[in-house]
Protein backbone atom coordinates (compact mmCIF):
# COMPACT_ATOMS: atom_id res chain seq x y z
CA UNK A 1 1.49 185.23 50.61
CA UNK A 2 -1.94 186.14 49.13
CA UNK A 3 -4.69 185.79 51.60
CA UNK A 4 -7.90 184.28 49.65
CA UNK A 5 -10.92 186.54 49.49
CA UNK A 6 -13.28 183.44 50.41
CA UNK A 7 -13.45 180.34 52.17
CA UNK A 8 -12.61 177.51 50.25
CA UNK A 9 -16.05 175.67 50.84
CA UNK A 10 -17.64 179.16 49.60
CA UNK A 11 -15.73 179.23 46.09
CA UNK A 12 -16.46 175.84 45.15
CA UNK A 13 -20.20 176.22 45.37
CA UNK A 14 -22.27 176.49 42.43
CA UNK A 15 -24.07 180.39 42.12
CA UNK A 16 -26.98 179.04 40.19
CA UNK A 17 -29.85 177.09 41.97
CA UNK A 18 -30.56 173.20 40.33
CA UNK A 19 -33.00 174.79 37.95
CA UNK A 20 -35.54 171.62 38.81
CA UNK A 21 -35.99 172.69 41.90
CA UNK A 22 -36.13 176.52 41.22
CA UNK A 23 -38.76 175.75 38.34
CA UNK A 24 -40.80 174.05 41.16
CA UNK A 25 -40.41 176.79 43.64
CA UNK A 26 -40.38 179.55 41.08
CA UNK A 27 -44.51 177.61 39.84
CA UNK A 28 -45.57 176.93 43.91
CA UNK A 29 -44.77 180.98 44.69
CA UNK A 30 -46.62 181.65 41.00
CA UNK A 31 -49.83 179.38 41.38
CA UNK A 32 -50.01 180.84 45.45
CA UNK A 33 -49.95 184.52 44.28
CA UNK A 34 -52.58 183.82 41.71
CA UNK A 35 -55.03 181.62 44.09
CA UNK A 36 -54.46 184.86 46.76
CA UNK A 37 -55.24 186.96 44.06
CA UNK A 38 -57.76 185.40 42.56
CA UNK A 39 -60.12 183.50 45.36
CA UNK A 40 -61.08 185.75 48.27
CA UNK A 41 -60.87 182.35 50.88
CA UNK A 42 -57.43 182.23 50.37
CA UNK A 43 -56.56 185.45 52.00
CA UNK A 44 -58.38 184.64 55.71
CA UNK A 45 -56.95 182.09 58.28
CA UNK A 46 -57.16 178.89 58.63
CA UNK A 47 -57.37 176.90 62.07
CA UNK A 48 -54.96 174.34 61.65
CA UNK A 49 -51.87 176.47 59.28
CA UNK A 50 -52.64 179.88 60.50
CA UNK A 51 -52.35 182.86 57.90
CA UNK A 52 -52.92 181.23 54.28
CA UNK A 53 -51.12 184.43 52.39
CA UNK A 54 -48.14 184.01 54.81
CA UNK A 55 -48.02 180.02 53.67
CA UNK A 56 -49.57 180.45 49.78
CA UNK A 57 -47.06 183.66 49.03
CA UNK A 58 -44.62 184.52 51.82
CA UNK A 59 -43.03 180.76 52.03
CA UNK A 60 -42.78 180.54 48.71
CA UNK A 61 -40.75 183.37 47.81
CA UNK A 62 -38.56 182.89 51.01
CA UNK A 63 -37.83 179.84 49.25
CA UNK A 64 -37.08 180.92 46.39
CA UNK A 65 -34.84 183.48 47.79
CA UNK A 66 -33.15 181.33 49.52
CA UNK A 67 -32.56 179.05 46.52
CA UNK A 68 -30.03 182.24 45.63
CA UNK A 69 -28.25 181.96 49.12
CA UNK A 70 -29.84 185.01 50.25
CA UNK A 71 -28.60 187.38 48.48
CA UNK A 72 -30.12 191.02 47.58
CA UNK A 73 -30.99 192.28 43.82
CA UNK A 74 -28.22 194.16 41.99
CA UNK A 75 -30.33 197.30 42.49
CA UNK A 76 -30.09 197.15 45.94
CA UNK A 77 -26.69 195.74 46.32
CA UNK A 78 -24.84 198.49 43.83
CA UNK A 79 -26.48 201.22 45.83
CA UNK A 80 -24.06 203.42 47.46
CA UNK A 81 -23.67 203.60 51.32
CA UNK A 82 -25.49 206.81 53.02
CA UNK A 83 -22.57 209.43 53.94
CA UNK A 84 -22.70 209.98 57.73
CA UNK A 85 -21.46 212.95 59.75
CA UNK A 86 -18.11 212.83 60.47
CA UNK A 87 -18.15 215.25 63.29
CA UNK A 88 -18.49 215.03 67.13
CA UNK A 89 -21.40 212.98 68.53
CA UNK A 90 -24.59 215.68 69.47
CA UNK A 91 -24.59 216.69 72.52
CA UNK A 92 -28.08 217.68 74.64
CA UNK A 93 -28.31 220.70 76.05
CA UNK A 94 -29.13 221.20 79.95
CA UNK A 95 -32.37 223.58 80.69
CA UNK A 96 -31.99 225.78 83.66
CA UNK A 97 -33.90 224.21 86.19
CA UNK A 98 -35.63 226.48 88.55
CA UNK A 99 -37.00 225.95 91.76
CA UNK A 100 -40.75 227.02 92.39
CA UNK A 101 -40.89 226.19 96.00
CA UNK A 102 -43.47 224.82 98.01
CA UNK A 103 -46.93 225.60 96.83
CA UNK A 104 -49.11 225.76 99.71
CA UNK A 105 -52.71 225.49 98.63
């Protein structure tokens, strides 16, 4: 019997965002950049938010990414794996301790 490769709540799902709602996301993350960009106030702090770039930029595009479910670019998702060592583990090597004494002043 053929095992499935996905969860059956997981292939149902839609890959594409509702594009309403990423237009609005995609236009908040836009018009925040700019105002960061643009008016030196909006890059301080503010007393009552904290950060402004953090809430004007960085929520935003966390959003937005996770409008897509999270998941990376193709650049960084067709990159090949490092290739690690397949030897032993390294080992450290013991120094030759050597014993000085007492060292009466």
């Amino acid at each position: 019997m053929p095992k499935p490769s996905a969860p059956s709540y997981r292939r149902k799902q839609d890959p594409s965002p509702d594009p309403r709602v990423l237009r609005c996301v995609r236009q908040v993350a836009l018009a925040g950049m700019a105002l960061v960009l643009v008016w030196p106030a909006a890059r301080g702090h503010s007393v009552w938010i904290g950060w402004l770039p953090l809430w004007l930029v960085g929520m935003p595009l966390a959003s937005w990414w996770a409008l897509y479910r999270f998941r990376l670019p193709a650049a960084w998702r067709n990159r090949k794996a490092v290739q690690r060592r397949r030897g032993p583990q390294a080992r450290r090597t013991r120094r030759a301790v050597r014993w000085r004494g007492s060292q009466a002043a």
